[in-house]
N, C-alpha and C. Protein backbone atom coordinates (compact mmCIF):
# COMPACT_ATOMS: atom_id res chain seq x y z
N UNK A 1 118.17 108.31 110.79
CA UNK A 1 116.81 108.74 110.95
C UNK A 1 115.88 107.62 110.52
N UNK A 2 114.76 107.78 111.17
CA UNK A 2 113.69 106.64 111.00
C UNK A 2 112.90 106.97 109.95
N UNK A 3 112.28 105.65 109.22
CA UNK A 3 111.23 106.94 108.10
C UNK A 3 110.27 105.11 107.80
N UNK A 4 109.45 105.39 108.06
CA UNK A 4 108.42 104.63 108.00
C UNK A 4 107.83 104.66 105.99
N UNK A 5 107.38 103.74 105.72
CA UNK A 5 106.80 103.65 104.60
C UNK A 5 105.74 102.75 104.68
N UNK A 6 104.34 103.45 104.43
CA UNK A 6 103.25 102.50 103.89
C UNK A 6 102.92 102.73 102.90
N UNK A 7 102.67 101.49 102.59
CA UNK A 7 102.46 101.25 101.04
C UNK A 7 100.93 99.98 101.19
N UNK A 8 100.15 101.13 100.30
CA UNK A 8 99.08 100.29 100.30
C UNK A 8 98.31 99.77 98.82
N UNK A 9 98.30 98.40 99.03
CA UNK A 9 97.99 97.66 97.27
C UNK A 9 96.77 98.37 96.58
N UNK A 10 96.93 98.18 95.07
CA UNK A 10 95.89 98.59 94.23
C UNK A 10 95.10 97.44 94.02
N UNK A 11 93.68 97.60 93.46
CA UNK A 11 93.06 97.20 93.29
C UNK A 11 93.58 95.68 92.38
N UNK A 12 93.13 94.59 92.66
CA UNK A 12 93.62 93.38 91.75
C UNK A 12 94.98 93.16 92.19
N UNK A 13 95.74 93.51 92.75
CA UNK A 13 97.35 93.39 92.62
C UNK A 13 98.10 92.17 93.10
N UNK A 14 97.12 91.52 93.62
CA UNK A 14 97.84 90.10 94.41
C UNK A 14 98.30 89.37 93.19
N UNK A 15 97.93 88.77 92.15
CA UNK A 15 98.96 88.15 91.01
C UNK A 15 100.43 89.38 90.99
N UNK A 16 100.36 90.90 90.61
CA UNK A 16 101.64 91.22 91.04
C UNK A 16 102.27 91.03 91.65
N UNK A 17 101.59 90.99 93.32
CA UNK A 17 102.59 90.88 94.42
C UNK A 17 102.97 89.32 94.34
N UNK A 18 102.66 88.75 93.85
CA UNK A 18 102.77 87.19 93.79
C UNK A 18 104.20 87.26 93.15
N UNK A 19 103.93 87.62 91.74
CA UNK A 19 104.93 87.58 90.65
C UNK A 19 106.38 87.96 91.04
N UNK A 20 106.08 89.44 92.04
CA UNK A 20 107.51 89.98 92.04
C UNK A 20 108.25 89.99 93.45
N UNK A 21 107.67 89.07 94.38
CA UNK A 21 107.65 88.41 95.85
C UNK A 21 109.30 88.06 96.09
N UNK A 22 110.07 87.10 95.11
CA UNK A 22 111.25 87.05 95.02
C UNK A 22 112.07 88.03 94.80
N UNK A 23 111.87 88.77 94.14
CA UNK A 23 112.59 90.23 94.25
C UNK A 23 112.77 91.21 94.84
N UNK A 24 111.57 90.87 95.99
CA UNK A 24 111.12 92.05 96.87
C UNK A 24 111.73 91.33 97.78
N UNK A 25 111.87 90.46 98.23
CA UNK A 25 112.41 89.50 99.53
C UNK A 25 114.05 89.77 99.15
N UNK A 26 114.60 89.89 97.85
CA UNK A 26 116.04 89.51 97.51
C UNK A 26 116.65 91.11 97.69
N UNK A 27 115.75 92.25 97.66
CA UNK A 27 116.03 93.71 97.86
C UNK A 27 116.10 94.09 99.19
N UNK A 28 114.69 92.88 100.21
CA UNK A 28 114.91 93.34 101.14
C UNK A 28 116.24 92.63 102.00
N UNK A 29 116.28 91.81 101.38
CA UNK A 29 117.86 90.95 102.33
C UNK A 29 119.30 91.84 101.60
N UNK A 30 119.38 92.90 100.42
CA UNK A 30 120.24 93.24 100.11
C UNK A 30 120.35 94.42 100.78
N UNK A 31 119.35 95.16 101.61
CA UNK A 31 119.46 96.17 102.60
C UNK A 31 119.17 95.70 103.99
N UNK A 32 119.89 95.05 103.96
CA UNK A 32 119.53 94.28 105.73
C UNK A 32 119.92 95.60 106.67
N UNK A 33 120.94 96.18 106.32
CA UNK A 33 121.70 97.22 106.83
C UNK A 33 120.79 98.55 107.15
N UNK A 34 119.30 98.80 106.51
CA UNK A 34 119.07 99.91 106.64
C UNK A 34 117.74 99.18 106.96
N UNK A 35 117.36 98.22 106.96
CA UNK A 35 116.08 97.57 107.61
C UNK A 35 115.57 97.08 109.08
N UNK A 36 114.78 98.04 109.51
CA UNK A 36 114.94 97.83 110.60
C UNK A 36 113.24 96.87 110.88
N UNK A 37 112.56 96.87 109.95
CA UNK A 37 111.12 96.24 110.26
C UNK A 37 110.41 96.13 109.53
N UNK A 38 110.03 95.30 108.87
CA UNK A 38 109.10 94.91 107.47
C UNK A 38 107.96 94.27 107.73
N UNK A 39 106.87 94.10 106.80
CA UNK A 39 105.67 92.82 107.22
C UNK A 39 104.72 93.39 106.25
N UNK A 40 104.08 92.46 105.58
CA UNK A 40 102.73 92.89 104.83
C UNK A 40 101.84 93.18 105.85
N UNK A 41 101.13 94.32 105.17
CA UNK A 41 99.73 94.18 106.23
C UNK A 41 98.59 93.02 105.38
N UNK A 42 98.13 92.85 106.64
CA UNK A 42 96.74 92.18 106.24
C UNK A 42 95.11 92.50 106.45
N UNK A 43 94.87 91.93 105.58
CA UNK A 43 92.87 91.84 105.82
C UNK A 43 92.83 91.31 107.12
N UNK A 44 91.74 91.53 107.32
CA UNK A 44 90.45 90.71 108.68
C UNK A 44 90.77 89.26 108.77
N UNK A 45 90.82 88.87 107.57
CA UNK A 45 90.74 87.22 107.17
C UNK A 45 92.29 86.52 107.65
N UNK A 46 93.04 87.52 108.07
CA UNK A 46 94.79 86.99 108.18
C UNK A 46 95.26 86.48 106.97
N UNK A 47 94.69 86.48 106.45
CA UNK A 47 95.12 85.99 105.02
C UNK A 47 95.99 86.81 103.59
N UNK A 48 94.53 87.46 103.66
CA UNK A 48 95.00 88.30 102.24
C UNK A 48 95.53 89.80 102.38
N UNK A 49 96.68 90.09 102.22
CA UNK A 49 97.64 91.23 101.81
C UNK A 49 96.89 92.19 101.55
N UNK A 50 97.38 93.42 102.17
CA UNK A 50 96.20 94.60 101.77
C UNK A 50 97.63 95.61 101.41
N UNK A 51 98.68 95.61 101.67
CA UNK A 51 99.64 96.38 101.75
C UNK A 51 101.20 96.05 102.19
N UNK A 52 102.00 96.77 102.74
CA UNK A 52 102.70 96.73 103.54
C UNK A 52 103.42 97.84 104.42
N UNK A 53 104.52 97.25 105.43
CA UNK A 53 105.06 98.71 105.69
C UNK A 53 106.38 97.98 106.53
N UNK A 54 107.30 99.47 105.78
CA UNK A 54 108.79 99.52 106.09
C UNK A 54 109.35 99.71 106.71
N UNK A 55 110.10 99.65 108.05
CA UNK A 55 110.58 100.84 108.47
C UNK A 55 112.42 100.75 108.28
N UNK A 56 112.85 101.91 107.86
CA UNK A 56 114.44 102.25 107.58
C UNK A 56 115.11 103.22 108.73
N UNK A 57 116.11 103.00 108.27
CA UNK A 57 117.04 103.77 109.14
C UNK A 57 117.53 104.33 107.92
N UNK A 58 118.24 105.19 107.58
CA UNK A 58 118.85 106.23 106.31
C UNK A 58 118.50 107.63 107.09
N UNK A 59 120.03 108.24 106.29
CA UNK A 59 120.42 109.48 106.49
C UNK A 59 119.30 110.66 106.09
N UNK A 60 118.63 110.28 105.06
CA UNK A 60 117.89 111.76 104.82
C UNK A 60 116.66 111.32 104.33
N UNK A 61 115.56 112.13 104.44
CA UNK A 61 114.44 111.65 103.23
C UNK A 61 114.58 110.81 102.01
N UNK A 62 115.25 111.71 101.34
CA UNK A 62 116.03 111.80 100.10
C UNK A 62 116.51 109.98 99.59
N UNK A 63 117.19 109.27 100.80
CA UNK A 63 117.43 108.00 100.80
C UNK A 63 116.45 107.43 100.99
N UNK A 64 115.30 107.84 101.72
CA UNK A 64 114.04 107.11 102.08
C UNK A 64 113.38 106.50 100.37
N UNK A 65 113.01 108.32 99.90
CA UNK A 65 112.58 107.94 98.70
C UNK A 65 112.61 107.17 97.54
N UNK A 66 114.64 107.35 97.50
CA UNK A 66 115.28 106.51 96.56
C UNK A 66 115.28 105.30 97.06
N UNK A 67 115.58 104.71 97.89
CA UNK A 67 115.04 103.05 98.44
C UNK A 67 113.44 103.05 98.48
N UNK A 68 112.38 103.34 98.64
CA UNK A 68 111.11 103.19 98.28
C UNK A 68 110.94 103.15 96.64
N UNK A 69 111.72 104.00 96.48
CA UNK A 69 111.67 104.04 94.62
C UNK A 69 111.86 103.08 94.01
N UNK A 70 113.04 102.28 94.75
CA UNK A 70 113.50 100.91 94.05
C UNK A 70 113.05 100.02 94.20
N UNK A 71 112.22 99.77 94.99
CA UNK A 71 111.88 98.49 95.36
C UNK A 71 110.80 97.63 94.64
N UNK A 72 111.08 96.76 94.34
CA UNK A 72 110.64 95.80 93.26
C UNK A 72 108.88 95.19 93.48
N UNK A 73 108.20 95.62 94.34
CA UNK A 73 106.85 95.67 94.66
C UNK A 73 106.55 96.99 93.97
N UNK A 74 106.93 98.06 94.54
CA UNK A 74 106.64 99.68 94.21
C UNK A 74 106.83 99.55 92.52
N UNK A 75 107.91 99.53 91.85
CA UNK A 75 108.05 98.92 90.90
C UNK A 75 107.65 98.61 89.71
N UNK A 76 106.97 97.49 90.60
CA UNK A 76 105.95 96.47 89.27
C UNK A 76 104.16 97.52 89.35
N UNK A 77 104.35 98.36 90.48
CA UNK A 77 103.03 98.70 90.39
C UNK A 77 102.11 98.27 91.06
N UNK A 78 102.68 97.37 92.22
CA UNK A 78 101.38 96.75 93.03
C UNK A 78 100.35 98.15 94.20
N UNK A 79 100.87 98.90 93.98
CA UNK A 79 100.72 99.64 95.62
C UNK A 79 99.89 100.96 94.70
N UNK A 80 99.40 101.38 95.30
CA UNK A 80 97.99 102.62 95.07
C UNK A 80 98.07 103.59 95.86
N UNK A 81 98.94 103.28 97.10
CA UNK A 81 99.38 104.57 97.49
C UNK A 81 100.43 104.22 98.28
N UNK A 82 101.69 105.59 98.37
CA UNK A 82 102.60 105.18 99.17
C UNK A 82 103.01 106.68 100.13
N UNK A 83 103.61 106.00 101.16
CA UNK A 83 102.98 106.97 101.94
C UNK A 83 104.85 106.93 103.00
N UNK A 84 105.59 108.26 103.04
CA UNK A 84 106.78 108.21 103.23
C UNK A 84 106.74 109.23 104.75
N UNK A 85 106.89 108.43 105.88
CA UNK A 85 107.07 109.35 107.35
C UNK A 85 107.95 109.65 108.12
N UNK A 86 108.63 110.33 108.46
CA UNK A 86 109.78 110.27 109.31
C UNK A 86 109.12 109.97 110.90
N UNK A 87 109.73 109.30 111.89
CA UNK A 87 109.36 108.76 113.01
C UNK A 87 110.54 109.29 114.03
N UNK A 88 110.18 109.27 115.54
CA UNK A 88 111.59 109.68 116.20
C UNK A 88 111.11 107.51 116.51
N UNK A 89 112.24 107.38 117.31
CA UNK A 89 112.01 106.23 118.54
C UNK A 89 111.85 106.12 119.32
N UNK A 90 110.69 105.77 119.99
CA UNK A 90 109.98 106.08 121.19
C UNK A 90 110.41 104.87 122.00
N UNK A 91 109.02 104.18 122.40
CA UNK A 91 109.71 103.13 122.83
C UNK A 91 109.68 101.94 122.03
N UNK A 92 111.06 101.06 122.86
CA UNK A 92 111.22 99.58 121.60
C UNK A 92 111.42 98.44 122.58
N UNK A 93 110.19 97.81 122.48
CA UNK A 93 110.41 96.26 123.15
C UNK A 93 110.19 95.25 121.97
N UNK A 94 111.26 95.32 121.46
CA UNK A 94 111.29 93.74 120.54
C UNK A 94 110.76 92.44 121.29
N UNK A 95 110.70 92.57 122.63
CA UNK A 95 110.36 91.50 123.04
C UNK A 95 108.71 90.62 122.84
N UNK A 96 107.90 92.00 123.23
CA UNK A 96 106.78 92.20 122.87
C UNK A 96 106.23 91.56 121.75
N UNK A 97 106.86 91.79 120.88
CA UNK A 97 106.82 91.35 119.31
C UNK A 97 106.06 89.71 119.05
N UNK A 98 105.38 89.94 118.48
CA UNK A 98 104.68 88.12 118.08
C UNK A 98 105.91 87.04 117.33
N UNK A 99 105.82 86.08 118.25
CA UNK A 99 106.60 85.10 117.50
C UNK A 99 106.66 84.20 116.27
N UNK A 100 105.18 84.51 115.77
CA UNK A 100 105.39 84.15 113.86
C UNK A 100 104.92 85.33 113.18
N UNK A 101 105.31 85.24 112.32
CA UNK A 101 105.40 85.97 111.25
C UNK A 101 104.04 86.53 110.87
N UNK A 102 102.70 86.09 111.53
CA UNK A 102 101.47 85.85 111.49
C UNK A 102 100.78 86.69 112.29
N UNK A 103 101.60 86.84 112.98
CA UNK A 103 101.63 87.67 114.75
C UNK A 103 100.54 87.32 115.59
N UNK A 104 101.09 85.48 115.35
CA UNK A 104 100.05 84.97 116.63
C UNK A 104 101.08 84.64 117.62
């Protein structure tokens, strides 16, 4: 099952998200298996981080939560709200998809 997670930063939090960036990158490569789509969101400016969002594959809510729970952004406290959805799959053109990371 699909389950979307947004997670959106608190006020001040960019030194957090700074701080705990390696950990969050090293959690997300240790669930490669249940990751199906990651990316910070951003400001207007392309620049500055306003959030992010997840999307998993896992068996139940239940796994959704406990992997949102763990994760080393959520964590440290960067995020002000988090926000847990189940999704069906509609349509999927990976192709579509922007070729940097920037999504230019």
């Amino acid at each position: 099952m699909l389950y979307i997670i947004y997670q959106e930063d608190g006020p001040n939090s960019a030194a957090l998200r700074e701080q705990h960036k390696p950990a969050h990158f090293d959690y997300l490569d240790a669930h490669q298996d249940i990751l199906v789509l990651g990316g910070a969101m951003l400001a207007d400016d392309d620049v500055t981080r306003v959030g992010s969002v997840l999307i998993i594959n896992v068996a139940s809510r239940e796994a959704a939560e406990e992997f949102s729970a763990n994760e080393p952004l959520r964590q440290a406290g960067v995020f002000r709200e988090v926000k847990i959805t189940r999704m069906r799959r509609g349509q999927w053109n990976p192709a579509a998809a922007p070729k940097t990371p920037e999504g230019n």
